[in-house]
PDB file of N, CA and C in Angstrom:
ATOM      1  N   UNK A   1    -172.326  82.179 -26.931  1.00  0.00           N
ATOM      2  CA  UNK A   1    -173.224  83.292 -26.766  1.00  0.00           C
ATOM      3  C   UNK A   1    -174.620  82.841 -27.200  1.00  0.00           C
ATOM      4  N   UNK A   2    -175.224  83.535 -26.266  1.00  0.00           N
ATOM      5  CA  UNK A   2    -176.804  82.868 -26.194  1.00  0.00           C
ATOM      6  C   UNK A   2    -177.599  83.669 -27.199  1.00  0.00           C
ATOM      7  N   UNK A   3    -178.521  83.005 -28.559  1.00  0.00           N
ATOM      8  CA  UNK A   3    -178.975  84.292 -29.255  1.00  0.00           C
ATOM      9  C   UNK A   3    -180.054  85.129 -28.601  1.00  0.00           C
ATOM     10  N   UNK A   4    -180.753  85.513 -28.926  1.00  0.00           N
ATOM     11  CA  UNK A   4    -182.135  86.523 -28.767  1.00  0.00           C
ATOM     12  C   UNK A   4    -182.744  86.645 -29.308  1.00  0.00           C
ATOM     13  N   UNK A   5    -184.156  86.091 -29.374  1.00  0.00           N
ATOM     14  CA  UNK A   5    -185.556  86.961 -29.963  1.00  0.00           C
ATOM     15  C   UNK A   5    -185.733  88.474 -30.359  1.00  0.00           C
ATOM     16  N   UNK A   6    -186.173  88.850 -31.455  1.00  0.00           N
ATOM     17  CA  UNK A   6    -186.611  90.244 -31.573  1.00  0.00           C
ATOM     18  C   UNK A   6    -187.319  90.550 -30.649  1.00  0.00           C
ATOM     19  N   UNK A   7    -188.569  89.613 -30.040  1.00  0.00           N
ATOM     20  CA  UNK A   7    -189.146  90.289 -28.696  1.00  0.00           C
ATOM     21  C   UNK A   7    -188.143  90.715 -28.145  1.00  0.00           C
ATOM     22  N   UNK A   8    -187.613  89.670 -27.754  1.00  0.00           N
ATOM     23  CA  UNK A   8    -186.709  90.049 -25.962  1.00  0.00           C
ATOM     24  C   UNK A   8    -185.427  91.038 -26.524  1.00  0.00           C
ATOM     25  N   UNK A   9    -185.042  91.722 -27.742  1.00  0.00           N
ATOM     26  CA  UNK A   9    -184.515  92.385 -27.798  1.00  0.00           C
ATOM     27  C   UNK A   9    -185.230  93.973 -28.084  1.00  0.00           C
ATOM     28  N   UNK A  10    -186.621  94.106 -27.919  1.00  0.00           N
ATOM     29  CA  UNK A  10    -187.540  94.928 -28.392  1.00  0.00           C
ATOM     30  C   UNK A  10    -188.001  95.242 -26.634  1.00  0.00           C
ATOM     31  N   UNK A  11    -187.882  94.609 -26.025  1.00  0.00           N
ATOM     32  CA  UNK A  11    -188.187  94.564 -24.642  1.00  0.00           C
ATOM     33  C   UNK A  11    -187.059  94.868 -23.714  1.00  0.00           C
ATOM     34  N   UNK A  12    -185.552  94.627 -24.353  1.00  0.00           N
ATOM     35  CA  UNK A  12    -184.809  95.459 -23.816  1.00  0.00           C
ATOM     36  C   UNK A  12    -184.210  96.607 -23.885  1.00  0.00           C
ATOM     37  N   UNK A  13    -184.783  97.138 -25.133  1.00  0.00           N
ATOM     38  CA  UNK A  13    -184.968  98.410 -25.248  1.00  0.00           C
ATOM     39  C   UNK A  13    -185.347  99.515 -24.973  1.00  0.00           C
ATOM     40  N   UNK A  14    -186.546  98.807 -24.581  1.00  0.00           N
ATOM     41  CA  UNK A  14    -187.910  99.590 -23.797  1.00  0.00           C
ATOM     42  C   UNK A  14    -187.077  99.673 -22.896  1.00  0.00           C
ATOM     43  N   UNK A  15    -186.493  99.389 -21.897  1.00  0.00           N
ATOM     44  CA  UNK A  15    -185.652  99.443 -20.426  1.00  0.00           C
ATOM     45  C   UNK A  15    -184.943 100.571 -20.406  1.00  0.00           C
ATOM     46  N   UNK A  16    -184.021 100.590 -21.617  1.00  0.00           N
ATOM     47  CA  UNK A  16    -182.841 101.870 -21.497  1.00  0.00           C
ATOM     48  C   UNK A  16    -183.149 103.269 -21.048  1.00  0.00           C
ATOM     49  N   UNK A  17    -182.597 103.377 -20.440  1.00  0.00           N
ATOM     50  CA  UNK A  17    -182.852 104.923 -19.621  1.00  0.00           C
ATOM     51  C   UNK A  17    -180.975 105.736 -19.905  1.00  0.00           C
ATOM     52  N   UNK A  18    -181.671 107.200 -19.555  1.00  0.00           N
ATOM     53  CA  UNK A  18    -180.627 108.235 -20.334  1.00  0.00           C
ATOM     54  C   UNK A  18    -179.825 108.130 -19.123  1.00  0.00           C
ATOM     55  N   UNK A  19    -178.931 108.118 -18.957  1.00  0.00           N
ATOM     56  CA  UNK A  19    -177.661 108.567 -18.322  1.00  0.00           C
ATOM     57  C   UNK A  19    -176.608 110.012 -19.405  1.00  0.00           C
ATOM     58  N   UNK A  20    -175.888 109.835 -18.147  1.00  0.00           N
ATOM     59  CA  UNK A  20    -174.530 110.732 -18.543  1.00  0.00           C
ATOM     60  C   UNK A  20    -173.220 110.151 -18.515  1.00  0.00           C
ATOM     61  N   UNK A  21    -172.583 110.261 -19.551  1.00  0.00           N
ATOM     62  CA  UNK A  21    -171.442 109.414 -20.010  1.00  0.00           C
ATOM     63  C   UNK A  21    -170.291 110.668 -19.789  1.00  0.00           C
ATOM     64  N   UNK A  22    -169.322 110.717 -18.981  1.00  0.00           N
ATOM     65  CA  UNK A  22    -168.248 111.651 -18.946  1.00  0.00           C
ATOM     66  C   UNK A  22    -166.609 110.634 -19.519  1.00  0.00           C
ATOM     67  N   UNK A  23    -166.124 111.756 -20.078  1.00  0.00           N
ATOM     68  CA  UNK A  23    -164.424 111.212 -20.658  1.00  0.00           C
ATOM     69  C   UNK A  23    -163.465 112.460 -19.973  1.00  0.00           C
ATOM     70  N   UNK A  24    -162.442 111.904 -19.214  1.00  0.00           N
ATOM     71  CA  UNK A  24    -161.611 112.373 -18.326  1.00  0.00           C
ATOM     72  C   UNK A  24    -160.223 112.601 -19.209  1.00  0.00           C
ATOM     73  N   UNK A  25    -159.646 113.479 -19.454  1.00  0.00           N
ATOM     74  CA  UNK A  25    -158.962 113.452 -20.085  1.00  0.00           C
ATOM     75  C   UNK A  25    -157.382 114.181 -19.184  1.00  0.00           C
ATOM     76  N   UNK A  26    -156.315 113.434 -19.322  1.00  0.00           N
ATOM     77  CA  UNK A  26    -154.907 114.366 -18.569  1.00  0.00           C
ATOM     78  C   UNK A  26    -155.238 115.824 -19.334  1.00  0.00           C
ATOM     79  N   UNK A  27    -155.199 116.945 -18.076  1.00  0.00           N
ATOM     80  CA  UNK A  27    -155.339 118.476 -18.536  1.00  0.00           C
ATOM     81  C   UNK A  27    -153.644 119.300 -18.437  1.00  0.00           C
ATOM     82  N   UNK A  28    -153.338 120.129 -18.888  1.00  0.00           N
ATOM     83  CA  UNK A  28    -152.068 120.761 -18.589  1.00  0.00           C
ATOM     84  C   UNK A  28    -151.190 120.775 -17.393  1.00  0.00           C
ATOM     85  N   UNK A  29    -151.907 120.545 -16.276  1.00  0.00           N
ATOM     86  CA  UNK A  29    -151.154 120.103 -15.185  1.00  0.00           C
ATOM     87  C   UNK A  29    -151.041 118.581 -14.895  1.00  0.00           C
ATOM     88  N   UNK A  30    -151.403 118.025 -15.475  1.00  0.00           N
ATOM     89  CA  UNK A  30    -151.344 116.713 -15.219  1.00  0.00           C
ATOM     90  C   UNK A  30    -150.020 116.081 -14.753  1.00  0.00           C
ATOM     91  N   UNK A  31    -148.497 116.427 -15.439  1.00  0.00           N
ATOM     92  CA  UNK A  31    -147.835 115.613 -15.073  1.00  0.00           C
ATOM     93  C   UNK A  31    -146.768 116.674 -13.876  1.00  0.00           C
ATOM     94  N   UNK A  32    -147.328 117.011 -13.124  1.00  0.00           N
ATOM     95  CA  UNK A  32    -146.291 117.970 -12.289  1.00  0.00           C
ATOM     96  C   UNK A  32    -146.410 117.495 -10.775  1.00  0.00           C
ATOM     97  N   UNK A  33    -145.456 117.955 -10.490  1.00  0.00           N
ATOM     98  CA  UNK A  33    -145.200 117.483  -8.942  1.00  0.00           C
ATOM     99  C   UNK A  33    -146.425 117.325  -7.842  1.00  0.00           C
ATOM    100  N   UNK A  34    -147.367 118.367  -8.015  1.00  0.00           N
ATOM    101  CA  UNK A  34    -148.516 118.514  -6.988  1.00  0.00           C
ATOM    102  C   UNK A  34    -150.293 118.033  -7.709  1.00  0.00           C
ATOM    103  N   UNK A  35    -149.545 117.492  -8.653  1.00  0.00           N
ATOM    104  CA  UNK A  35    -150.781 116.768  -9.223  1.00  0.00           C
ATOM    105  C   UNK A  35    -151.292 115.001  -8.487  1.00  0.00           C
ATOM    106  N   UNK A  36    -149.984 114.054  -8.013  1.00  0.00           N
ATOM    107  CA  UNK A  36    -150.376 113.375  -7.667  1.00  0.00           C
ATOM    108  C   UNK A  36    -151.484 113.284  -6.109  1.00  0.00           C
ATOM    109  N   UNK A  37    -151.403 114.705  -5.043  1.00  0.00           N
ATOM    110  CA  UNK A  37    -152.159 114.217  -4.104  1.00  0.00           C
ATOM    111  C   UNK A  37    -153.749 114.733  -4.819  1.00  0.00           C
ATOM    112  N   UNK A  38    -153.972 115.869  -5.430  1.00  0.00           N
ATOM    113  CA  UNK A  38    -154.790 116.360  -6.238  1.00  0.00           C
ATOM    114  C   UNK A  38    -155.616 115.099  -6.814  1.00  0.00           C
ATOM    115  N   UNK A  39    -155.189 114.008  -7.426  1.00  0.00           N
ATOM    116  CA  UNK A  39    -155.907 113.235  -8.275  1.00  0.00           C
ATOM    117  C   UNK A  39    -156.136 112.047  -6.915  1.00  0.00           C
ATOM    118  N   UNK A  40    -155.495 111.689  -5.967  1.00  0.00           N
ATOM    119  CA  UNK A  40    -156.077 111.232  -5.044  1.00  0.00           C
ATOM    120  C   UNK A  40    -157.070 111.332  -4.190  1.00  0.00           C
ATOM    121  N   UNK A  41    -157.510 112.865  -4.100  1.00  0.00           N
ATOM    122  CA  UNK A  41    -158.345 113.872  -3.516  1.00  0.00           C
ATOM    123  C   UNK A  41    -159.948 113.534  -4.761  1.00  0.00           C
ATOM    124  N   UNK A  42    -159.478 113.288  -6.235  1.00  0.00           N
ATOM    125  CA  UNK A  42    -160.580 113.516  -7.104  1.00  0.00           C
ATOM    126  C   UNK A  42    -160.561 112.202  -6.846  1.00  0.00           C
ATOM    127  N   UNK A  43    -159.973 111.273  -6.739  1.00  0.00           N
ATOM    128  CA  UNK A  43    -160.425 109.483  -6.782  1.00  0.00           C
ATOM    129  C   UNK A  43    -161.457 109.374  -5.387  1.00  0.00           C
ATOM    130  N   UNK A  44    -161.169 110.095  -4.252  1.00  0.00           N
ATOM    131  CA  UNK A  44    -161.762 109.973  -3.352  1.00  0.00           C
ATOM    132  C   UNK A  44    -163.242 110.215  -3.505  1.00  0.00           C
ATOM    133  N   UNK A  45    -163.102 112.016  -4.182  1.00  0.00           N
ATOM    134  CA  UNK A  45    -164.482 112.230  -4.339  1.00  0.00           C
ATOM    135  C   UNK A  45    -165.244 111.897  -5.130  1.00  0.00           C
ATOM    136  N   UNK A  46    -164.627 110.941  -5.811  1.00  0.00           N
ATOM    137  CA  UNK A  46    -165.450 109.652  -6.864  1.00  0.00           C
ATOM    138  C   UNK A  46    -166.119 108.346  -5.768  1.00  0.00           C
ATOM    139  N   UNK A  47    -165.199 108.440  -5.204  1.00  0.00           N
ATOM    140  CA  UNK A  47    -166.218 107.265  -4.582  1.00  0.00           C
ATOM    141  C   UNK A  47    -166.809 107.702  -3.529  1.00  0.00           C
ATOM    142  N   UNK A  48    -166.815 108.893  -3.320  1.00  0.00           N
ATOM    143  CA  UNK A  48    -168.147 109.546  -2.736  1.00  0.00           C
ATOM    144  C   UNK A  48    -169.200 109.945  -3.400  1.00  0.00           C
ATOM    145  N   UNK A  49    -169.310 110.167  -4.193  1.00  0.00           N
ATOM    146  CA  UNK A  49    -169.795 110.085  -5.485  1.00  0.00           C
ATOM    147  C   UNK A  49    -170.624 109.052  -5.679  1.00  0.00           C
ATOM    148  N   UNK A  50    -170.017 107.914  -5.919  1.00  0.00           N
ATOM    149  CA  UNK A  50    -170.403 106.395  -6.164  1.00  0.00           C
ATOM    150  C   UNK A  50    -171.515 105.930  -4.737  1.00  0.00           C
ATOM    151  N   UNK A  51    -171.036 106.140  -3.871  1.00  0.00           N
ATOM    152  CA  UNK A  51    -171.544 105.528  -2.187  1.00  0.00           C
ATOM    153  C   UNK A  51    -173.208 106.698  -2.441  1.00  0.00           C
ATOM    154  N   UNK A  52    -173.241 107.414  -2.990  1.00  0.00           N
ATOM    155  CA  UNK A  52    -174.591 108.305  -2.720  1.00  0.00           C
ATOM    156  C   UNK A  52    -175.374 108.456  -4.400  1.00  0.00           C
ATOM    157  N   UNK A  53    -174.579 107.419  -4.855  1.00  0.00           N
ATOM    158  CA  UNK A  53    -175.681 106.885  -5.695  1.00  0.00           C
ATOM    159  C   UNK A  53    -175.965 107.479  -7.441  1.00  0.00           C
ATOM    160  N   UNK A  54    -174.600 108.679  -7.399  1.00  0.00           N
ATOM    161  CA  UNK A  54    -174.981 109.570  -8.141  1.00  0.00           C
ATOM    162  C   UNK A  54    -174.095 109.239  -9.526  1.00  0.00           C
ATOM    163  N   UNK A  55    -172.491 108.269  -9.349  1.00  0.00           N
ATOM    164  CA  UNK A  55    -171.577 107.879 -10.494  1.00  0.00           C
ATOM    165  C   UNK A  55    -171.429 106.270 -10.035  1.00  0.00           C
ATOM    166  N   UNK A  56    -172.501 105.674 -10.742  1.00  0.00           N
ATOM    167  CA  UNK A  56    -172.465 103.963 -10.445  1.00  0.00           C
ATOM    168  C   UNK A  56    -170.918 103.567 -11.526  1.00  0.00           C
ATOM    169  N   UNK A  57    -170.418 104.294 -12.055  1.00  0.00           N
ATOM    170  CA  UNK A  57    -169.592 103.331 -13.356  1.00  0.00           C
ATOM    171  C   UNK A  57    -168.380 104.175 -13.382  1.00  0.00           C
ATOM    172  N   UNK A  58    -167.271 103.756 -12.428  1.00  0.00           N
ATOM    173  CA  UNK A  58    -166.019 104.495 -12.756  1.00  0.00           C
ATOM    174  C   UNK A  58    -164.823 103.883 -13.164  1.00  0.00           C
ATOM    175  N   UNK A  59    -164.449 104.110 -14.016  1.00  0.00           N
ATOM    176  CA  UNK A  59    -163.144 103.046 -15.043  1.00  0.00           C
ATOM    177  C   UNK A  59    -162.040 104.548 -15.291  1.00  0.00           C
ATOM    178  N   UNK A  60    -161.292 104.437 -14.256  1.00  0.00           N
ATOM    179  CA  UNK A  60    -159.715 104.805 -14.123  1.00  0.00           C
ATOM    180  C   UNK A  60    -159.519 104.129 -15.708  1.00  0.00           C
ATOM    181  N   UNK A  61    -158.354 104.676 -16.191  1.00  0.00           N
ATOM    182  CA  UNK A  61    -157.692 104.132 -17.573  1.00  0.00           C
ATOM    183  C   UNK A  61    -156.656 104.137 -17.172  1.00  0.00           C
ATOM    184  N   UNK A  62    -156.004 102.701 -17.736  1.00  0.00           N
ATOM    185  CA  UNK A  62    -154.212 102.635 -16.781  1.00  0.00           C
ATOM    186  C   UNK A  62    -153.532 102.858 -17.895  1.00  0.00           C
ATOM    187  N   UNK A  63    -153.663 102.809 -19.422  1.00  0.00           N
ATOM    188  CA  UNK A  63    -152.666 102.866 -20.342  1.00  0.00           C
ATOM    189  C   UNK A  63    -151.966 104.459 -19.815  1.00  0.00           C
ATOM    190  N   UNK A  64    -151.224 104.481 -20.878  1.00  0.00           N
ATOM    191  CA  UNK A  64    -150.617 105.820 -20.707  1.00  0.00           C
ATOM    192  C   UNK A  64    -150.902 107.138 -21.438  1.00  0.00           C
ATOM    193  N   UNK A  65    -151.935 106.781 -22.202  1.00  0.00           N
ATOM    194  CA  UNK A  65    -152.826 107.786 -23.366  1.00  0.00           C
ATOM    195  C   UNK A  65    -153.356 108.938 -22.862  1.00  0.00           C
ATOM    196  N   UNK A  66    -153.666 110.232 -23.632  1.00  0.00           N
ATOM    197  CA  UNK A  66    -154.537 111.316 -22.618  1.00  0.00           C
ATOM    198  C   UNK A  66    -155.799 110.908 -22.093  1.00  0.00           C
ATOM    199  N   UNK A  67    -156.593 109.815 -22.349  1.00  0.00           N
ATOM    200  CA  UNK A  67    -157.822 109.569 -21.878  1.00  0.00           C
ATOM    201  C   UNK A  67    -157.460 109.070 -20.491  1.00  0.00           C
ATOM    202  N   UNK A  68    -157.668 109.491 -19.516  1.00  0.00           N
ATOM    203  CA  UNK A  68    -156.888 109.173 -18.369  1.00  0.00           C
ATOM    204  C   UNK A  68    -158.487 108.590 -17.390  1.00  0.00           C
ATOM    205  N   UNK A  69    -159.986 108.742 -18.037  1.00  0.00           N
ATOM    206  CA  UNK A  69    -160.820 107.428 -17.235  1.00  0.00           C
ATOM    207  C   UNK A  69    -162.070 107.948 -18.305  1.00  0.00           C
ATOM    208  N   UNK A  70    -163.231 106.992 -17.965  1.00  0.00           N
ATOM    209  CA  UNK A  70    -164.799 107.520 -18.085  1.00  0.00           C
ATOM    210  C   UNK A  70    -165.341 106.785 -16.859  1.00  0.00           C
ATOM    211  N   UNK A  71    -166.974 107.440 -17.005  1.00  0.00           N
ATOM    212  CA  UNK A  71    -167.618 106.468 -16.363  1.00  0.00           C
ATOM    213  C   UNK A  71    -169.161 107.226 -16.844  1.00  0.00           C
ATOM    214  N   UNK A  72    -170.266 106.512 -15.950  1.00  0.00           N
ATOM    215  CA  UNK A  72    -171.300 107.163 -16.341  1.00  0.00           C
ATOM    216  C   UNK A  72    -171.913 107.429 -14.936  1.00  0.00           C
ATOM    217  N   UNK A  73    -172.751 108.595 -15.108  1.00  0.00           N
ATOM    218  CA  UNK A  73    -173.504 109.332 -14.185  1.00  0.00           C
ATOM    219  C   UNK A  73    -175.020 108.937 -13.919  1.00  0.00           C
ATOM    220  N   UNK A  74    -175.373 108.882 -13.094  1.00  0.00           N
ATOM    221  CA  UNK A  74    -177.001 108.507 -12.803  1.00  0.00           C
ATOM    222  C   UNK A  74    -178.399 110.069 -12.671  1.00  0.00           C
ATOM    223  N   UNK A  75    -177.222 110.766 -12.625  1.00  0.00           N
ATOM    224  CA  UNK A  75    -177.984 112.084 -12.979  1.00  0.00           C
ATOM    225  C   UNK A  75    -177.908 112.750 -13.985  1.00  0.00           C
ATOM    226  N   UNK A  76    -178.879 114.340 -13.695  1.00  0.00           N
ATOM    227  CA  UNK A  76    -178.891 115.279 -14.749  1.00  0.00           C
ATOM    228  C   UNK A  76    -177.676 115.953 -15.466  1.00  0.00           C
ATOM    229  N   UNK A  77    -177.441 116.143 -16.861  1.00  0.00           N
ATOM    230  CA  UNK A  77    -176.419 116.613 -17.250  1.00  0.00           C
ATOM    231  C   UNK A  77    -176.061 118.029 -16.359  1.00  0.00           C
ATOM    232  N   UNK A  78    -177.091 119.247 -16.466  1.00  0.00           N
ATOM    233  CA  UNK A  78    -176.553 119.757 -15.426  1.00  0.00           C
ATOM    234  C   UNK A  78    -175.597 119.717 -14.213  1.00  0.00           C
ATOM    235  N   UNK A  79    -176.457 118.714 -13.447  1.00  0.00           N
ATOM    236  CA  UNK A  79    -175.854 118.119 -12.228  1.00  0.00           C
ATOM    237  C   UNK A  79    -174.020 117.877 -12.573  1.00  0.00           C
ATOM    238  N   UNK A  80    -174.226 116.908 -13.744  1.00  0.00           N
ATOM    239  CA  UNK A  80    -172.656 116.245 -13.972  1.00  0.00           C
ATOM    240  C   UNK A  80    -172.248 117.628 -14.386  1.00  0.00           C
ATOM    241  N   UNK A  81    -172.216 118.682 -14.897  1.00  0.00           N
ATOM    242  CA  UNK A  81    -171.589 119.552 -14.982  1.00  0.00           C
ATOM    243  C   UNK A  81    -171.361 120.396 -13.896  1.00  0.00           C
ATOM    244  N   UNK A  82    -172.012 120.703 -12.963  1.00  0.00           N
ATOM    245  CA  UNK A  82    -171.538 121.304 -11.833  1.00  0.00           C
ATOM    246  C   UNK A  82    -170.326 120.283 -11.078  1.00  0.00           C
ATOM    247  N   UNK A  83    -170.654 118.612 -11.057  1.00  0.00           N
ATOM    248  CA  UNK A  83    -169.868 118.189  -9.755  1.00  0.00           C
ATOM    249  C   UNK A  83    -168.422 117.784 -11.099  1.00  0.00           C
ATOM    250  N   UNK A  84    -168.229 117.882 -12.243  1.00  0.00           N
ATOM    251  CA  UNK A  84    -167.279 117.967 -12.806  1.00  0.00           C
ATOM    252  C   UNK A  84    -166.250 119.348 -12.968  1.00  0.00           C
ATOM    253  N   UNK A  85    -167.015 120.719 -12.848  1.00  0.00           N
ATOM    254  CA  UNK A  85    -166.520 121.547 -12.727  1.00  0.00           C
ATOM    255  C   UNK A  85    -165.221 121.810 -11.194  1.00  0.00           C
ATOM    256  N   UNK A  86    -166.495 121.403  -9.812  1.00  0.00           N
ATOM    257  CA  UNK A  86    -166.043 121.712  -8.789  1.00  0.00           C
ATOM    258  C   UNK A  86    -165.205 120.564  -8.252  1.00  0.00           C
ATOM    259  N   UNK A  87    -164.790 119.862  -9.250  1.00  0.00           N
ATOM    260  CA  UNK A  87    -164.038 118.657  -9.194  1.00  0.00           C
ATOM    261  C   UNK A  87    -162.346 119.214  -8.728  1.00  0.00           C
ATOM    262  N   UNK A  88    -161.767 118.750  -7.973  1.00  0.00           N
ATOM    263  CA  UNK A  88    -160.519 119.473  -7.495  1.00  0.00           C
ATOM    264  C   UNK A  88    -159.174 118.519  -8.746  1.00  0.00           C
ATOM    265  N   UNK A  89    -159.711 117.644  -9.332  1.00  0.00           N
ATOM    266  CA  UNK A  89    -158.668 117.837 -10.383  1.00  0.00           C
ATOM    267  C   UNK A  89    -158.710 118.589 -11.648  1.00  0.00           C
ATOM    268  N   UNK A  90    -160.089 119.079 -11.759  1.00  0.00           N
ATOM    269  CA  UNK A  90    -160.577 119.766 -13.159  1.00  0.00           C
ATOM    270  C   UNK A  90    -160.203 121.242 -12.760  1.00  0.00           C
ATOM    271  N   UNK A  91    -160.367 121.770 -11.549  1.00  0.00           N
ATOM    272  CA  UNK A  91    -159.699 122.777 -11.065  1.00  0.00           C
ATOM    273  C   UNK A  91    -158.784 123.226 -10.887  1.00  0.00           C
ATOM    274  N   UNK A  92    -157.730 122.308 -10.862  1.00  0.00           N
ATOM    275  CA  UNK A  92    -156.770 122.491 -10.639  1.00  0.00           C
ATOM    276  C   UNK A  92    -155.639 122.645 -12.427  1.00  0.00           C
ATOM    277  N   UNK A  93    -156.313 122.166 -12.759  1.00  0.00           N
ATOM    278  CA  UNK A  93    -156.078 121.923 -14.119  1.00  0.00           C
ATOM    279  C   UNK A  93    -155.158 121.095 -14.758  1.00  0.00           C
ATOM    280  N   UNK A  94    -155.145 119.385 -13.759  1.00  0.00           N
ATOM    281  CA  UNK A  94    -155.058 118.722 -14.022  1.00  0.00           C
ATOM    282  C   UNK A  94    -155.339 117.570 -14.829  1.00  0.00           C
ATOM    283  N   UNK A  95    -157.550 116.978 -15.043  1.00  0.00           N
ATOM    284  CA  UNK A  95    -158.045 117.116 -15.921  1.00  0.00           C
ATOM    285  C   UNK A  95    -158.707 118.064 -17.001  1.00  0.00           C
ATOM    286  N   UNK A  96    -159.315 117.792 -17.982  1.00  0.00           N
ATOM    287  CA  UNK A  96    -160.350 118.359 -18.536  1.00  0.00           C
ATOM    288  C   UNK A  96    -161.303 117.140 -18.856  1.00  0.00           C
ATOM    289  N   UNK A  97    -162.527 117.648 -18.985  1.00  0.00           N
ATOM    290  CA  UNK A  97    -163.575 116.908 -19.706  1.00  0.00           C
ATOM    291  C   UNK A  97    -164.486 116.874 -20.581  1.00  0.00           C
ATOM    292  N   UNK A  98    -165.126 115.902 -21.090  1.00  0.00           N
ATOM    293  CA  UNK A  98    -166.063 115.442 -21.871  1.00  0.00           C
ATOM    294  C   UNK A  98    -167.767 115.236 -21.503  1.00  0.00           C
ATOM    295  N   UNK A  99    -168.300 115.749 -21.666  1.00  0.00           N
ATOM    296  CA  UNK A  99    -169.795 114.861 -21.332  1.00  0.00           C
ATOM    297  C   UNK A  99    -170.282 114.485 -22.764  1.00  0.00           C
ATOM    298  N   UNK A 100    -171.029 113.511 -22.246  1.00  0.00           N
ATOM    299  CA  UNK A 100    -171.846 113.007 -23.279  1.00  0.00           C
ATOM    300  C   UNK A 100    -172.967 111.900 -23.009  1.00  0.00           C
ATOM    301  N   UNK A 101    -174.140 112.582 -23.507  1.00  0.00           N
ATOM    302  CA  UNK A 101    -175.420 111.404 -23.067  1.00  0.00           C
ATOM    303  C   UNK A 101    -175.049 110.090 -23.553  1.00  0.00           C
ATOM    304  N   UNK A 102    -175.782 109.158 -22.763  1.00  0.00           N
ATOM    305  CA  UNK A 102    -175.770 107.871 -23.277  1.00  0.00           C
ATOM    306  C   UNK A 102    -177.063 107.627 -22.999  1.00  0.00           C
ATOM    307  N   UNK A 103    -177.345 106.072 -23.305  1.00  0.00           N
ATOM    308  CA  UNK A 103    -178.169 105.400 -22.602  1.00  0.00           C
ATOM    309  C   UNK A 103    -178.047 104.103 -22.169  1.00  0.00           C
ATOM    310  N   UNK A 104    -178.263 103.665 -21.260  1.00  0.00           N
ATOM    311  CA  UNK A 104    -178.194 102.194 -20.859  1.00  0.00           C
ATOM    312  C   UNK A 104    -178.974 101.469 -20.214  1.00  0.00           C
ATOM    313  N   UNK A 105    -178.742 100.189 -19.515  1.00  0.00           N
ATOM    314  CA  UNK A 105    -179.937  99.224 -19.337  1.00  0.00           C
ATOM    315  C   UNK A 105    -180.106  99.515 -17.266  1.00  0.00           C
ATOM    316  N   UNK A 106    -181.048  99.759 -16.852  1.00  0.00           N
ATOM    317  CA  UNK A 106    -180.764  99.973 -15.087  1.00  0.00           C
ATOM    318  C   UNK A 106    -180.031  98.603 -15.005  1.00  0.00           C
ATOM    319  N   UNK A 107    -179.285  98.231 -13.542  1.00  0.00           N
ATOM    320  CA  UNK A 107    -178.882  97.371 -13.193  1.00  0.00           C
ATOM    321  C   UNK A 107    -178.028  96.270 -13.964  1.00  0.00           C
ATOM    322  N   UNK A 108    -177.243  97.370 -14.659  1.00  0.00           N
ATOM    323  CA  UNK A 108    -176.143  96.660 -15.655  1.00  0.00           C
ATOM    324  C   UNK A 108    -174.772  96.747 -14.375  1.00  0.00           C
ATOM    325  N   UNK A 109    -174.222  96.063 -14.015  1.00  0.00           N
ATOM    326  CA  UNK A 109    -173.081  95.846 -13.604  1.00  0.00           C
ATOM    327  C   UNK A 109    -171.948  95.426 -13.765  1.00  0.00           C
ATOM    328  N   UNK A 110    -170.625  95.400 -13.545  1.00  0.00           N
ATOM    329  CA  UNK A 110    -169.785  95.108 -13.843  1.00  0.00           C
ATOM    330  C   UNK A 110    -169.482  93.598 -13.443  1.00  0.00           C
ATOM    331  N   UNK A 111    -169.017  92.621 -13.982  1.00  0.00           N
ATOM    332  CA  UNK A 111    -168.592  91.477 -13.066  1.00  0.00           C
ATOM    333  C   UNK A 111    -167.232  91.674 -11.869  1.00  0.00           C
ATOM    334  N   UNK A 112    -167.511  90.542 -10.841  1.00  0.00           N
ATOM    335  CA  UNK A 112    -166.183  90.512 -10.442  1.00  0.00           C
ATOM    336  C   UNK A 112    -165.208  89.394 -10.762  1.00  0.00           C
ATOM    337  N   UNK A 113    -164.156  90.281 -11.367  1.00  0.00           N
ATOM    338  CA  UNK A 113    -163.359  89.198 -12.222  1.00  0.00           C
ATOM    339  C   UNK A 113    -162.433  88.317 -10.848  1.00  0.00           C
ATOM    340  N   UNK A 114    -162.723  88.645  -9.897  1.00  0.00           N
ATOM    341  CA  UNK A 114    -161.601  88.335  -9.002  1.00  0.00           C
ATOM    342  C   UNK A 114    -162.462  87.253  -8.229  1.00  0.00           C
ATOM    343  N   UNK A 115    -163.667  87.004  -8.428  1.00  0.00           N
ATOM    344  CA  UNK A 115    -164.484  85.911  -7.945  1.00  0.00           C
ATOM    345  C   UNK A 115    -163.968  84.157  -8.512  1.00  0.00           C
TER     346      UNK A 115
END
């Protein structure tokens, strides 16, 4: 690991911008018969979501724990609260959720481990 200057760590600071950090949690319906096309329906509208620019960071959770994903939002908390509400697994009352501000660096990405 490469160290860092206080500049260049004073300069990447300056960068961070606010996002929205959401935690997905299994909700009371979670484990029932008509929950699995339901959460296929919310995976979808995640990556519709993702394609228009609005949830760059989505991490499904595979353990078996109630935290069942996060990710972060590129918009207004508002915003994430409306498209989390009208979310057809939060509706259904399969998840529930979490918001919570963050902040992070623009153009942080994930690697591809499969490269």
């Amino acid at each position: 690991m490469e160290a860092i200057s206080d500049e260049e760590m004073k300069e990447n600071l300056s960068r961070a911008r606010a996002y929205v950090g959401v935690l997905l949690m299994a909700g009371p319906k979670y484990g029932t018969p008509e929950a699995r096309a339901i959460i296929y329906q919310h995976g979808k509208r995640n990556i519709e979501l993702r394609k228009a620019g609005k949830f760059p960071i989505i991490c499904p959770v595979t353990d078996r724990g109630p935290l069942r994903g996060f990710g972060v939002f590129s918009v207004s908390e508002e915003e994430v609260r409306t498209i989390m509400d009208e979310d057809p697994g939060v509706m259904a009352g399969v998840f529930t959720y979490e918001l919570h501000p963050v902040r992070g660096f623009p153009g942080s990405t994930l690697p591809d481990k499969s490269a």
